[in-house]
Protein backbone atom coordinates (compact mmCIF):
# COMPACT_ATOMS: atom_id res chain seq x y z
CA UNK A 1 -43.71 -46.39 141.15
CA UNK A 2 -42.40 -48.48 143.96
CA UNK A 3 -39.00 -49.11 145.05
CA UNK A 4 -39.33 -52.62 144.78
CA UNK A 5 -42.16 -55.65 143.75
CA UNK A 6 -42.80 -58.78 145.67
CA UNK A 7 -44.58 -61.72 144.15
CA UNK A 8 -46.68 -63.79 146.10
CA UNK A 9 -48.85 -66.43 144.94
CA UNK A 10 -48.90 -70.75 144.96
CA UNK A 11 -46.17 -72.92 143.59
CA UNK A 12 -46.84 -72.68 139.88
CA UNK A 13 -48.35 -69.04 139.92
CA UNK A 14 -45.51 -68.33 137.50
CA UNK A 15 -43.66 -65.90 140.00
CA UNK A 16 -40.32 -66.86 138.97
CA UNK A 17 -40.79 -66.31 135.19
CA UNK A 18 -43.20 -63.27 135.64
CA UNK A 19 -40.44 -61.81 137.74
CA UNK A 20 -37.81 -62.35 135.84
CA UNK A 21 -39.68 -60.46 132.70
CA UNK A 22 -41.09 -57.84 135.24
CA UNK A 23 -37.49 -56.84 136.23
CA UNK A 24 -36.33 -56.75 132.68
CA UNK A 25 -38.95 -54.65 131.66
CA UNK A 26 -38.25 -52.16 134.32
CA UNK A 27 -34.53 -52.52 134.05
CA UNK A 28 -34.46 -53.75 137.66
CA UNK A 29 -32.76 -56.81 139.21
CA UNK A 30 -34.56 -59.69 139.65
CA UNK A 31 -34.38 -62.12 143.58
CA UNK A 32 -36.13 -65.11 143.86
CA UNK A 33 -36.18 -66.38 147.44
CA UNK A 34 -36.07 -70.30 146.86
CA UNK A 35 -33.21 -69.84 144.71
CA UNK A 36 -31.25 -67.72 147.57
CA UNK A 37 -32.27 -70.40 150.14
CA UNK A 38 -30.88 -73.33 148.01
CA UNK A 39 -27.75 -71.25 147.10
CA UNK A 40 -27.26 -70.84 150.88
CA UNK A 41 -27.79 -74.44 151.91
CA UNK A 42 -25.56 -75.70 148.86
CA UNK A 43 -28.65 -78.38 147.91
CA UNK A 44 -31.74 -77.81 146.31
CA UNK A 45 -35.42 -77.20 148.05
CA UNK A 46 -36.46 -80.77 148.08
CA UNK A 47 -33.41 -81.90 149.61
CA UNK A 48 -34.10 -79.01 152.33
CA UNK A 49 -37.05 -80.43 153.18
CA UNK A 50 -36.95 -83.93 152.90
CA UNK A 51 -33.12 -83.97 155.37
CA UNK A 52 -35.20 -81.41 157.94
CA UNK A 53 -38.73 -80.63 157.59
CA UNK A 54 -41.16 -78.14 156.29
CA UNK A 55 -40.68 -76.02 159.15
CA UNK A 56 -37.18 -75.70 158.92
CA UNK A 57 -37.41 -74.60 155.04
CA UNK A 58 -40.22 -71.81 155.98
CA UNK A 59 -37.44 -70.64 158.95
CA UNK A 60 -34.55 -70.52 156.12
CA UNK A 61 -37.27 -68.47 153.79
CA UNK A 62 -38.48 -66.28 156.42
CA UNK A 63 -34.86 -65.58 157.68
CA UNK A 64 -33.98 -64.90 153.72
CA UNK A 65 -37.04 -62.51 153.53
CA UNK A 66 -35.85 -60.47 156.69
CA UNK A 67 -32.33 -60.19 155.06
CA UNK A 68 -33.65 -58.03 151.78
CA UNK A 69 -32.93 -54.41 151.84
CA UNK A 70 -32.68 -53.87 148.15
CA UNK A 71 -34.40 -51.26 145.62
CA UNK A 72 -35.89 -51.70 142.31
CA UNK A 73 -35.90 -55.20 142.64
CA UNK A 74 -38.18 -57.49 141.64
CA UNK A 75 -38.65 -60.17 144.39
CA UNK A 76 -40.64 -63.73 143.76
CA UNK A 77 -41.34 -65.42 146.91
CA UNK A 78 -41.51 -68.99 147.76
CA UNK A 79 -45.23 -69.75 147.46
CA UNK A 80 -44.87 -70.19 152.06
CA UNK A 81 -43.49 -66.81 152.53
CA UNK A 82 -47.27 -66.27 154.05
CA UNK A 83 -46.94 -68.00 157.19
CA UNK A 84 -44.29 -65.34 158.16
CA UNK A 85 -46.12 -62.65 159.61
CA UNK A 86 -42.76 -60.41 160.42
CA UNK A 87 -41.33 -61.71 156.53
CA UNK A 88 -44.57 -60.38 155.16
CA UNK A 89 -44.93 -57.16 157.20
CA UNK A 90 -41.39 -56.71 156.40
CA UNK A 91 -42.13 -57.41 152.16
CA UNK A 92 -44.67 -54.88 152.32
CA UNK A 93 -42.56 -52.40 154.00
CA UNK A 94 -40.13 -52.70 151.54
CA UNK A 95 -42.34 -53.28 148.40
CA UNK A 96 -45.68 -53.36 147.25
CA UNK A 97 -46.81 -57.15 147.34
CA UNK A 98 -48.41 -58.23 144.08
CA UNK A 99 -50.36 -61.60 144.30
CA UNK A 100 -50.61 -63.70 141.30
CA UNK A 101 -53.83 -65.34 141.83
CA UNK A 102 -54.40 -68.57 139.71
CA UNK A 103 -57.28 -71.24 140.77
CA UNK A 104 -56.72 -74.85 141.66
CA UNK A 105 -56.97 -76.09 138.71
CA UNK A 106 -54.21 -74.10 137.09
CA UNK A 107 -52.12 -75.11 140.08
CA UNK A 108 -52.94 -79.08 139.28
CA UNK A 109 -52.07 -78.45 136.10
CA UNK A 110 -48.84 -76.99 136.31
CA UNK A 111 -47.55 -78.62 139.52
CA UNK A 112 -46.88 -82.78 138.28
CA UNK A 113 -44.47 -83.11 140.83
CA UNK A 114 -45.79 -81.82 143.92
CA UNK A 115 -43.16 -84.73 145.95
CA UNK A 116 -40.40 -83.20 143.99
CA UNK A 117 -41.10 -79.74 143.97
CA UNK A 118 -39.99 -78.52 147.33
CA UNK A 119 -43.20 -76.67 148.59
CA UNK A 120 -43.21 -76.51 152.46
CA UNK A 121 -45.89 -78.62 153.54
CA UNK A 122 -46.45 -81.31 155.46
CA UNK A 123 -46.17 -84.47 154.40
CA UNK A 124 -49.89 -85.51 154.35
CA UNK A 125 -51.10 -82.33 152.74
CA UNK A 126 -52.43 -82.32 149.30
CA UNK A 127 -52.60 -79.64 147.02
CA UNK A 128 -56.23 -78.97 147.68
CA UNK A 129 -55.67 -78.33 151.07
CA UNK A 130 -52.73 -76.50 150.70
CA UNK A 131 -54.34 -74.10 148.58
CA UNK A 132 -57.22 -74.39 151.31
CA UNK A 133 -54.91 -72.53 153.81
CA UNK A 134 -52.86 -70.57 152.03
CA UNK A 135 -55.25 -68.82 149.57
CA UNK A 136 -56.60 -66.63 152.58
CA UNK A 137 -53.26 -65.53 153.48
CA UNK A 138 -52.26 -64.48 149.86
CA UNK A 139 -55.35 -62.40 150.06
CA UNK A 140 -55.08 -60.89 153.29
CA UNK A 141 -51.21 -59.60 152.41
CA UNK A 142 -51.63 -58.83 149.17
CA UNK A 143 -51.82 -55.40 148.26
CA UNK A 144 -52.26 -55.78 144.10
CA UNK A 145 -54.02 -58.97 142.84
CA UNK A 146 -53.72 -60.17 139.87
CA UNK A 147 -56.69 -62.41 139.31
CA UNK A 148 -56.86 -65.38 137.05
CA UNK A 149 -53.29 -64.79 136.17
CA UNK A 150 -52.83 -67.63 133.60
CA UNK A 151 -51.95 -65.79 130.40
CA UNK A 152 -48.28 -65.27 129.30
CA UNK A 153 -45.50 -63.60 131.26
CA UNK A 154 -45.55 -60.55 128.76
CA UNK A 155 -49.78 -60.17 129.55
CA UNK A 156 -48.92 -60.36 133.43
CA UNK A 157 -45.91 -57.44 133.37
CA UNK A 158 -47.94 -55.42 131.32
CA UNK A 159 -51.37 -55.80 133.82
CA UNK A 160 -49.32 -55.66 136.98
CA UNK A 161 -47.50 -52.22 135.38
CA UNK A 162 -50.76 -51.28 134.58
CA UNK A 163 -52.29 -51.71 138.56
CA UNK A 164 -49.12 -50.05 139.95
CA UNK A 165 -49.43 -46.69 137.58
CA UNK A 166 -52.70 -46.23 139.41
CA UNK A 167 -52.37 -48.24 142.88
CA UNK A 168 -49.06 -46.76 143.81
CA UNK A 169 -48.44 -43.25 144.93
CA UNK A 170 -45.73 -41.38 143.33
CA UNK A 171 -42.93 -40.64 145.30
C-alpha cells in the first residue's frame, strides 16, 4: 500500500465523496484541499475567486498542496491542482495520484452551477474547454486511472483498492 492517496480529476469527478469513503474504508483521515483553502481564507471558493481571480485561488491551492506532509491520508484535490507542476510533483512524492476520469458529459451533468461552483477558470471559459485543457494534464500526472468513474462511491473504493494491491509496491 501507499502512505497516502491523492485524487485528481474535474469538478464533479466525485473526489470529495469518493475520498471521504476511501479513507473510511482504510481507516485513514480524509483532506480535501478546497475545503482547507476556504477554511484558511474564512469565505468560501466562489467568494475567493470572484474578490481576486482564478490565479490567485490556484496560488492558495498550490501553496495548500506544498504544505501536506501527512500519512495514510486520503487527499481530494481541487479539480486545478494540475497547473502546479511543483504541487503535483510534490502529490506524487508523497502519494500515489489516482485520477478519477469521468467524460464531459458526466461533468455537464453534475456541474449546474459552474458560476457558483468555485472552479479556477477564467471567466470566459466554458466547461468544454476547460475540460479541453485540463484532461491532458490529469493524464500526464496521474499514476492510477480510474476510467469512466461514474458508478457509486462504494464501486470506486473498491476498484481504486483493487489497482493499488497490484500497482503499488509493498513497502
Amino acid at each position: 500500500m501507499t502512505k497516502n492517496i491523492s485524487l485528481i480529476g474535474m469538478p464533479g469527478a466525485g473526489k470529495s465523496v469518493v475520498g471521504q469513503a476511501l479513507a473510511a474504508q482504510l481507516g485513514w483521515q480524509c483532506i480535501d484541499t478546497d475545503r482547507l483553502i476556504e477554511k484558511d481564507a474564512g469565505v468560501p471558493l466562489q467568494k475567493l475567486l470572484n474578490d481576486q481571480g482564478y490565479l490567485a485561488l490556484r496560488q492558495l491551492e498550490e501553496a495548500q498542496v506544498l504544505s501536506l506532509s501527512t500519512s495514510e491520508t486520503v487527499i481530494s484535490t481541487g479539480g486545478s491542482v494540475v497547473y502546479s507542476q511543483i504541487g503535483m510533483r510534490h502529490l506524487m512524492d508523497i502519494s500515489t495520484v489516482v485520477f478519477l476520469d469521468i467524460d464531459l458529459a458526466t461533468v455537464k451533468r453534475r456541474i449546474q452551477n459552474i458560476d457558483q461552483r468555485g472552479i479556477a477558470s477564467a471567466q470566459d471559459q466554458s466547461l468544454d474547454m476547460i475540460f479541453e485543457e485540463r484532461f491532458p494534464l490529469y493524464r500526464e500526472y496521474a499514476q492510477l486511472s480510474l476510467p469512466n468513474a461514474e458508478g457509486s462511491a462504494e464501486q470506486a473504493v473498491l476498484e481504486i483498492l483493487s489497482q493499488l494491491e497490484v500497482g503499488v509496491p509493498k513497502s
